[in-house]
C-alpha atoms as a PDB file:
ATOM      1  CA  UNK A   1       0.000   0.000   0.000  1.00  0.00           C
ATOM      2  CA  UNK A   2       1.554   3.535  -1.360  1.00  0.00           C
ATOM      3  CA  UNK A   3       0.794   7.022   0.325  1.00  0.00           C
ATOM      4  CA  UNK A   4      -2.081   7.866  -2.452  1.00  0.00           C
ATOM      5  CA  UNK A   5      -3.811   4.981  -1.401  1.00  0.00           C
ATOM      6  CA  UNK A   6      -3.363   5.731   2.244  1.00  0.00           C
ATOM      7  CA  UNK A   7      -4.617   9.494   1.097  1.00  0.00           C
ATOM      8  CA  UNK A   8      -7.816   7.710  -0.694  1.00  0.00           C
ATOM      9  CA  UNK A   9      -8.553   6.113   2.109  1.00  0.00           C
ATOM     10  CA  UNK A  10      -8.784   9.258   4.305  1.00  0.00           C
ATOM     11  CA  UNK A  11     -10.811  10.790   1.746  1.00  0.00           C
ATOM     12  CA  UNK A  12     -13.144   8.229   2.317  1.00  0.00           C
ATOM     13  CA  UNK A  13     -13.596   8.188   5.971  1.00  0.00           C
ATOM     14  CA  UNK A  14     -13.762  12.311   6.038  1.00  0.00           C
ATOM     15  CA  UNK A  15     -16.978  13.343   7.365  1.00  0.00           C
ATOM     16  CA  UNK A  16     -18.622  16.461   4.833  1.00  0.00           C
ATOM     17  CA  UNK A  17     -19.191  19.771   7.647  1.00  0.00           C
ATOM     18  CA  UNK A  18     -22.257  19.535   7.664  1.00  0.00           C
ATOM     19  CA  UNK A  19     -22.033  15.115   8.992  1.00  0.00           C
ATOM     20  CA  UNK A  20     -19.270  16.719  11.038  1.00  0.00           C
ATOM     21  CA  UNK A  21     -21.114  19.399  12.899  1.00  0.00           C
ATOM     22  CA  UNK A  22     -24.196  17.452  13.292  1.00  0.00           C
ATOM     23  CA  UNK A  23     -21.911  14.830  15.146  1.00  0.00           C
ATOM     24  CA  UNK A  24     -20.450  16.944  17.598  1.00  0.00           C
ATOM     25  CA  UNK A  25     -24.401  18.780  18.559  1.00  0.00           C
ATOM     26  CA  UNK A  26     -25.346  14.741  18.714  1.00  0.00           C
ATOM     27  CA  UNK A  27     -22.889  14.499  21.323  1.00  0.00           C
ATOM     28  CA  UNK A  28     -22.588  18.186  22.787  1.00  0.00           C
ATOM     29  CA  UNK A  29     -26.345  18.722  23.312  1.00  0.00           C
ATOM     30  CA  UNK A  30     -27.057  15.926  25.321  1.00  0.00           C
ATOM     31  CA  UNK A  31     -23.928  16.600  27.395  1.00  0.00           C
ATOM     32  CA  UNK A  32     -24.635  20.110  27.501  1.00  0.00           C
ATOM     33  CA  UNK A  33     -27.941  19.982  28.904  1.00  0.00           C
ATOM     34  CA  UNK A  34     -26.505  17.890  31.561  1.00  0.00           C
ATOM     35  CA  UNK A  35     -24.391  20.055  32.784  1.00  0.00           C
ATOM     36  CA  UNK A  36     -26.722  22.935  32.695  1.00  0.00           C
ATOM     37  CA  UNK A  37     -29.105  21.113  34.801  1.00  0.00           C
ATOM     38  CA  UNK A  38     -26.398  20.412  37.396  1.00  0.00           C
ATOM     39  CA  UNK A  39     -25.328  23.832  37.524  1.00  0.00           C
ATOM     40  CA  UNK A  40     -29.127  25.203  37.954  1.00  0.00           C
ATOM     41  CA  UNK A  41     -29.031  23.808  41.226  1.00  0.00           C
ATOM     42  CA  UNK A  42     -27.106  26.437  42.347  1.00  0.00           C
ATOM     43  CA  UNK A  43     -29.275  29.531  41.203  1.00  0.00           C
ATOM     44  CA  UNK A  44     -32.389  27.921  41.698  1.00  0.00           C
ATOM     45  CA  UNK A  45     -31.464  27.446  45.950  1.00  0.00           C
ATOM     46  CA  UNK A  46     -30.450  31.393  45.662  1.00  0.00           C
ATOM     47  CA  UNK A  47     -33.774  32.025  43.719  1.00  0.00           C
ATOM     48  CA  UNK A  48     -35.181  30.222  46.612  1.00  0.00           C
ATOM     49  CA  UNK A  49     -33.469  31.739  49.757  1.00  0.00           C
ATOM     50  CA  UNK A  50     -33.550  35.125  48.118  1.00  0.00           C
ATOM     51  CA  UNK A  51     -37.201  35.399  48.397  1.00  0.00           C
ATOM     52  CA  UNK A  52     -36.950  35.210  51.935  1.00  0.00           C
ATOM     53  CA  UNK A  53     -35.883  38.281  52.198  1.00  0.00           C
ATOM     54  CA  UNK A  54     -33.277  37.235  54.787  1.00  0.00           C
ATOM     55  CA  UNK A  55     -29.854  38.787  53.634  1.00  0.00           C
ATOM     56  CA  UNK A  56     -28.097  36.599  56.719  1.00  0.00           C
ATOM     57  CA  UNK A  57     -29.489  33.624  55.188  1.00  0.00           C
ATOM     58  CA  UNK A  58     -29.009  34.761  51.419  1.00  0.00           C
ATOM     59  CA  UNK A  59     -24.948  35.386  52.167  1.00  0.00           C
ATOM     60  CA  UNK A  60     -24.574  31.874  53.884  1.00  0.00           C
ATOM     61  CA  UNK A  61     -25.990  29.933  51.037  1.00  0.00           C
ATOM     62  CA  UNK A  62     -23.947  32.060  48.355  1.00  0.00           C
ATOM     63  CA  UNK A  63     -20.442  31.403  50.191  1.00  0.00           C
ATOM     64  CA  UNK A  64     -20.891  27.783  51.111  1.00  0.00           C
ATOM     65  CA  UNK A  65     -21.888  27.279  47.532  1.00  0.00           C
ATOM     66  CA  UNK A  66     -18.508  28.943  46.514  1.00  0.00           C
ATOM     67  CA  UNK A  67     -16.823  26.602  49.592  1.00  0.00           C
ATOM     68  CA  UNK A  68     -18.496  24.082  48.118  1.00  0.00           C
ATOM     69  CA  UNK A  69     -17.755  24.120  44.607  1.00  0.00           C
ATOM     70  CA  UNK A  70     -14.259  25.033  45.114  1.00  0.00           C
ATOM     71  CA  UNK A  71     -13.253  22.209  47.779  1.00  0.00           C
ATOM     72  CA  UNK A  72     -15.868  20.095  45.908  1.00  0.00           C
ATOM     73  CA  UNK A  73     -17.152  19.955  43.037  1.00  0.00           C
ATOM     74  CA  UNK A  74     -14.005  21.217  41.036  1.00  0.00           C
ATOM     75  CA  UNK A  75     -11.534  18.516  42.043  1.00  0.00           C
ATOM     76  CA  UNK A  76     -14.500  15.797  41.531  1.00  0.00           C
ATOM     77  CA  UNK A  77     -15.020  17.186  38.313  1.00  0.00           C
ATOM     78  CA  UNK A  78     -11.415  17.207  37.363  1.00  0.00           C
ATOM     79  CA  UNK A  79     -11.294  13.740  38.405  1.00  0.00           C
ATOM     80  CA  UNK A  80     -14.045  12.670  36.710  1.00  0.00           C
ATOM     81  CA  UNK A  81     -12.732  14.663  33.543  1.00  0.00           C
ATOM     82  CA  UNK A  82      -9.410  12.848  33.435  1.00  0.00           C
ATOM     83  CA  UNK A  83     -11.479   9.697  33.507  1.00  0.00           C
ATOM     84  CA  UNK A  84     -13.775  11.048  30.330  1.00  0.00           C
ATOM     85  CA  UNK A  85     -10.788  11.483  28.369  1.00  0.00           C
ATOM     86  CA  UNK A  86      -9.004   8.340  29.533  1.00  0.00           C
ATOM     87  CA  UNK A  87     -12.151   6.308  28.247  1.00  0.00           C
ATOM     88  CA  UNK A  88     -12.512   8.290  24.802  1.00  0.00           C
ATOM     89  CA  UNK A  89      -8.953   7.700  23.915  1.00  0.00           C
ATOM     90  CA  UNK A  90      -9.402   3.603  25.271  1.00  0.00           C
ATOM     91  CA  UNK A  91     -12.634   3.677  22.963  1.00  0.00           C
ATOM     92  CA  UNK A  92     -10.762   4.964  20.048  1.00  0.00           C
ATOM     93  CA  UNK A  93      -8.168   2.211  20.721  1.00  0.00           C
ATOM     94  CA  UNK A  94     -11.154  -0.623  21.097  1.00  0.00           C
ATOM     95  CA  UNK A  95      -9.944  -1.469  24.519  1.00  0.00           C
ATOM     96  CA  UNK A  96     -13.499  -2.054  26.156  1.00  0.00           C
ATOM     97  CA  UNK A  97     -12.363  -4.041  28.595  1.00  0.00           C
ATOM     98  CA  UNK A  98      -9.702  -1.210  30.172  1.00  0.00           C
ATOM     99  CA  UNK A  99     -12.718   1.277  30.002  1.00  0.00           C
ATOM    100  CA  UNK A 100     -14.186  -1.290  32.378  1.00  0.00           C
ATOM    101  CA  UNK A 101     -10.990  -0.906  35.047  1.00  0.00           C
ATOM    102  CA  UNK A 102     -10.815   2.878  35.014  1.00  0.00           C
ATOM    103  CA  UNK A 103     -14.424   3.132  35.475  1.00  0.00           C
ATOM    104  CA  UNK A 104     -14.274   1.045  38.564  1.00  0.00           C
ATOM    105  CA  UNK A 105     -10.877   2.605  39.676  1.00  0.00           C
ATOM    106  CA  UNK A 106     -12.774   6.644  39.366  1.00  0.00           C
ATOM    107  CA  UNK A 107     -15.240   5.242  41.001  1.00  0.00           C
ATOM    108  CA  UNK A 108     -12.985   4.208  44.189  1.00  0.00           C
ATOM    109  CA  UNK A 109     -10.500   7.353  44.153  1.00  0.00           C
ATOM    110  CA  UNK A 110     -13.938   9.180  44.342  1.00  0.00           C
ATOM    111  CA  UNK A 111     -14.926   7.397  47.244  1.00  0.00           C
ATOM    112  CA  UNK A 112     -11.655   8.141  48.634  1.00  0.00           C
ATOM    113  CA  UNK A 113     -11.789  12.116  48.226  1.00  0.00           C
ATOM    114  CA  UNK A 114     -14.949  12.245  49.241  1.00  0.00           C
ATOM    115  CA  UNK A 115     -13.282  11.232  52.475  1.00  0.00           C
ATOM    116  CA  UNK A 116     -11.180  14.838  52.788  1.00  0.00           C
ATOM    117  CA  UNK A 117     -13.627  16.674  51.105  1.00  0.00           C
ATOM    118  CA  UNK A 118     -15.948  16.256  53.476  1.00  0.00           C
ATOM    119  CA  UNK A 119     -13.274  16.938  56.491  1.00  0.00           C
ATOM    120  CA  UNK A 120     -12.509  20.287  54.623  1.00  0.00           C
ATOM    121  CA  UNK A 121     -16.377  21.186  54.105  1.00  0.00           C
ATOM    122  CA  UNK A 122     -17.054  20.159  57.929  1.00  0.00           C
ATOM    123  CA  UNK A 123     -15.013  23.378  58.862  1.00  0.00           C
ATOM    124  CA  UNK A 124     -16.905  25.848  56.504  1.00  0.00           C
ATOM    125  CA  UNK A 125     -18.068  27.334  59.198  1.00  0.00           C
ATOM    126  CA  UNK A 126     -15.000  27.632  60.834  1.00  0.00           C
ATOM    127  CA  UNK A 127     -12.975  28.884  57.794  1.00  0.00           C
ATOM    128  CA  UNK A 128     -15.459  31.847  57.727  1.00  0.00           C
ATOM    129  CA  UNK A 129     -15.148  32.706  60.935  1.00  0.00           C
ATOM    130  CA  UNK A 130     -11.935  32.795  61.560  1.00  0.00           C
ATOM    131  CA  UNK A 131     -10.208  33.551  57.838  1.00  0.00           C
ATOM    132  CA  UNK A 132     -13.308  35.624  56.164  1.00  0.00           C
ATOM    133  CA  UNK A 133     -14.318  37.272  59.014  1.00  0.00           C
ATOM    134  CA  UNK A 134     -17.840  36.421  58.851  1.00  0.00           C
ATOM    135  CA  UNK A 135     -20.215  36.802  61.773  1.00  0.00           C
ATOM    136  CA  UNK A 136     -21.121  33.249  63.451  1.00  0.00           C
ATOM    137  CA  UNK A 137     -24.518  33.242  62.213  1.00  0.00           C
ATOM    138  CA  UNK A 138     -23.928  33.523  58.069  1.00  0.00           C
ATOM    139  CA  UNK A 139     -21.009  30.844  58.810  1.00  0.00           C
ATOM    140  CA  UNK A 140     -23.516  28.825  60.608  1.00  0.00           C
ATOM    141  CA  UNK A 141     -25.701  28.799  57.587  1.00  0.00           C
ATOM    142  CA  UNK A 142     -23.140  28.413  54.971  1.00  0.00           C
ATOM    143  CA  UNK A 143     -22.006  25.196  57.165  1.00  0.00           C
ATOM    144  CA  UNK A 144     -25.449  23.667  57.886  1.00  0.00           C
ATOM    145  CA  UNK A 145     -25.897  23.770  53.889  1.00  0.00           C
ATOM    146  CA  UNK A 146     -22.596  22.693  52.808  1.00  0.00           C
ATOM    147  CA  UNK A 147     -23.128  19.618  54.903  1.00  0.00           C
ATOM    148  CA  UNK A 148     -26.921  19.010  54.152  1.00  0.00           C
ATOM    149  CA  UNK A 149     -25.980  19.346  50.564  1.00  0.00           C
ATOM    150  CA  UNK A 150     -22.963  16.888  50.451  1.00  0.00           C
ATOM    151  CA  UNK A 151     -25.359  13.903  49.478  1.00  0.00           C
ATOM    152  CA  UNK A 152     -26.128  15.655  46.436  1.00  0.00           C
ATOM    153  CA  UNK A 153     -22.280  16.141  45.655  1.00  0.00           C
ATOM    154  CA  UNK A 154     -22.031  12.794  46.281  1.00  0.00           C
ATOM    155  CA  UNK A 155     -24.876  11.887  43.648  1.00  0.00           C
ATOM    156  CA  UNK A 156     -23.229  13.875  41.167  1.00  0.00           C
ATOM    157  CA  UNK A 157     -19.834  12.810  41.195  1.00  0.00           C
ATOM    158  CA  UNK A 158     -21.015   9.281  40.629  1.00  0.00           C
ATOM    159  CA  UNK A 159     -24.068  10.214  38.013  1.00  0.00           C
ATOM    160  CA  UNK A 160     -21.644  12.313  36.181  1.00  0.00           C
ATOM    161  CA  UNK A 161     -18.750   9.752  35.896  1.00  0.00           C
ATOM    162  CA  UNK A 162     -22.004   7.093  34.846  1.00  0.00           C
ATOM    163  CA  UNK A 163     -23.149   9.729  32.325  1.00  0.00           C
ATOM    164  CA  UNK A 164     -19.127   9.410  31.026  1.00  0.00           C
ATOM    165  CA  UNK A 165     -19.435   5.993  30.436  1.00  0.00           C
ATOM    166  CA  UNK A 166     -23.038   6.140  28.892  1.00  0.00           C
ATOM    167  CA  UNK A 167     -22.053   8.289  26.538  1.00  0.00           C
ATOM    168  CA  UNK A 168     -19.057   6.101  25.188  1.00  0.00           C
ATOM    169  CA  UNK A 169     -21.762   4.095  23.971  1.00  0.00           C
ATOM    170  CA  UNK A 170     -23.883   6.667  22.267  1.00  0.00           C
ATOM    171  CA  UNK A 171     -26.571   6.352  25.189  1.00  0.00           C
ATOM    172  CA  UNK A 172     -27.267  10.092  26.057  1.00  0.00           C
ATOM    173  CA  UNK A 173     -31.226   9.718  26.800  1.00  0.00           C
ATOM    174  CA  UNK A 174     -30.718   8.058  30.085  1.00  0.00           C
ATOM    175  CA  UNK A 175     -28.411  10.497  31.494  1.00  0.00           C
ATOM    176  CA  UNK A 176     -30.539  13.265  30.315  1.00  0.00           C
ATOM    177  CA  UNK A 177     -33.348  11.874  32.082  1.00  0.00           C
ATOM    178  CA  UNK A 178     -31.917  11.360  34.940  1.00  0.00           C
ATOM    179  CA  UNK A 179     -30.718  14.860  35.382  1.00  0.00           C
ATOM    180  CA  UNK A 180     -34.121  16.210  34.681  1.00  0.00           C
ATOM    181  CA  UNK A 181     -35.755  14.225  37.315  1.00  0.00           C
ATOM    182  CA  UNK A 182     -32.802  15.150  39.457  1.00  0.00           C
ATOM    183  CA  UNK A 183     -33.288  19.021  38.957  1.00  0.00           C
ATOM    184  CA  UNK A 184     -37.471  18.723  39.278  1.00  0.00           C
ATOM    185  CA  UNK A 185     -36.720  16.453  42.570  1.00  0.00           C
ATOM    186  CA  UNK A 186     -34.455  20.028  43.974  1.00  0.00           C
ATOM    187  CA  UNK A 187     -36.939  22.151  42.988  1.00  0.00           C
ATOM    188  CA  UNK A 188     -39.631  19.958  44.379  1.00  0.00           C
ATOM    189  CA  UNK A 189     -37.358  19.613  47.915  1.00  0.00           C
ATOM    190  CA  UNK A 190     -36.577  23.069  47.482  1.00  0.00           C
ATOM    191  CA  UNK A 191     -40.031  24.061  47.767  1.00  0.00           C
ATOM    192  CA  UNK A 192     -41.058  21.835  50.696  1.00  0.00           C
ATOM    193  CA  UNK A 193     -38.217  22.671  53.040  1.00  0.00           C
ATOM    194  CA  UNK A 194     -38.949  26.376  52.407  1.00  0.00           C
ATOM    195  CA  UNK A 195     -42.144  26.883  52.346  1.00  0.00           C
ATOM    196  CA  UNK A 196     -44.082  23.898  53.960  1.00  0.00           C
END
């Protein structure tokens, strides 16, 4: 086999724009709707809070968000990031059965941060205090919902990496799905705890 047929070959694999950009929305939509639907969480408890026209209240939420997506979510997301492009590059290779392993082995080094992440989030409070100079009550607040909301951070460092690995196999309904229910279940909870 000589380079022209080598060049034919590409030729005939090479997607037109139009196949090309329709691939990436197929897979950027899905994904992208995710991620939006995680990140609503966020505004919709300060949409929440802030009609309760309690500024005390309204400041604790914002900063342990901030606490919490900084000490949190980021490195879980990073984490779970190196594992998305692990698997896309294993995929490309047709190693199935390594996508397999370093499913399994995000899945346990998430278990394991979770471990100082939530050591680090159990001080919020603390941290405010004593390094943001915060008054006891806002840090109070910021630290009773960093620590009410770690089972959701939980939830989403394990849907997310699941949504990963769905996605490898061109299954993007499920995880959109899920999310959805997800973000009508907060607004749902949202509702109850604050008004009922």
């Amino acid at each position: 086999m000589d380079l022209s047929d080598d060049l034919q070959k590409n030729d005939q694999n090479r997607l037109s724009k139009g196949e090309m950009l329709f691939k990436i929305l197929h897979q950027a939509v899905p994904c992208s709707l995710c991620a939006i639907i995680m990140m609503a969480q966020g505004m919709i408890n300060t949409a929440f809070v802030g009609h309760l026209n309690n500024p005390m209240l309204l400041a604790g939420l914002g900063m342990g968000h901030s606490i919490q997506n900084i000490f949190g979510t980021s490195v879980l997301m990073g984490l779970n990031y190196a594992f998305e492009i692990i698997s896309s590059r294993l995929k490309g290779s047709g190693d199935m059965t390594l996508i397999g392993i370093y499913l399994n082995r995000t899945r346990f080094i998430n278990i394991c941060l979770l471990v100082p992440i939530f050591i680090i989030l159990n001080f919020t409070g603390y941290f405010m205090t004593n390094f943001l100079s915060y008054d006891e009550e806002t840090a109070k607040v910021s630290q009773e919902f960093v620590m009410a909301n770690f089972p959701a951070l939980v939830l989403q460092c394990f849907i997310y990496v699941e949504c990963i690995y769905l996605n490898l196999f061109e299954i993007k309904l499920l995880p959109v799905i899920s999310w959805i229910i997800g973000g009508v279940c907060h607004i749902g909870l949202c509702y109850y705890f604050l008004h009922v």
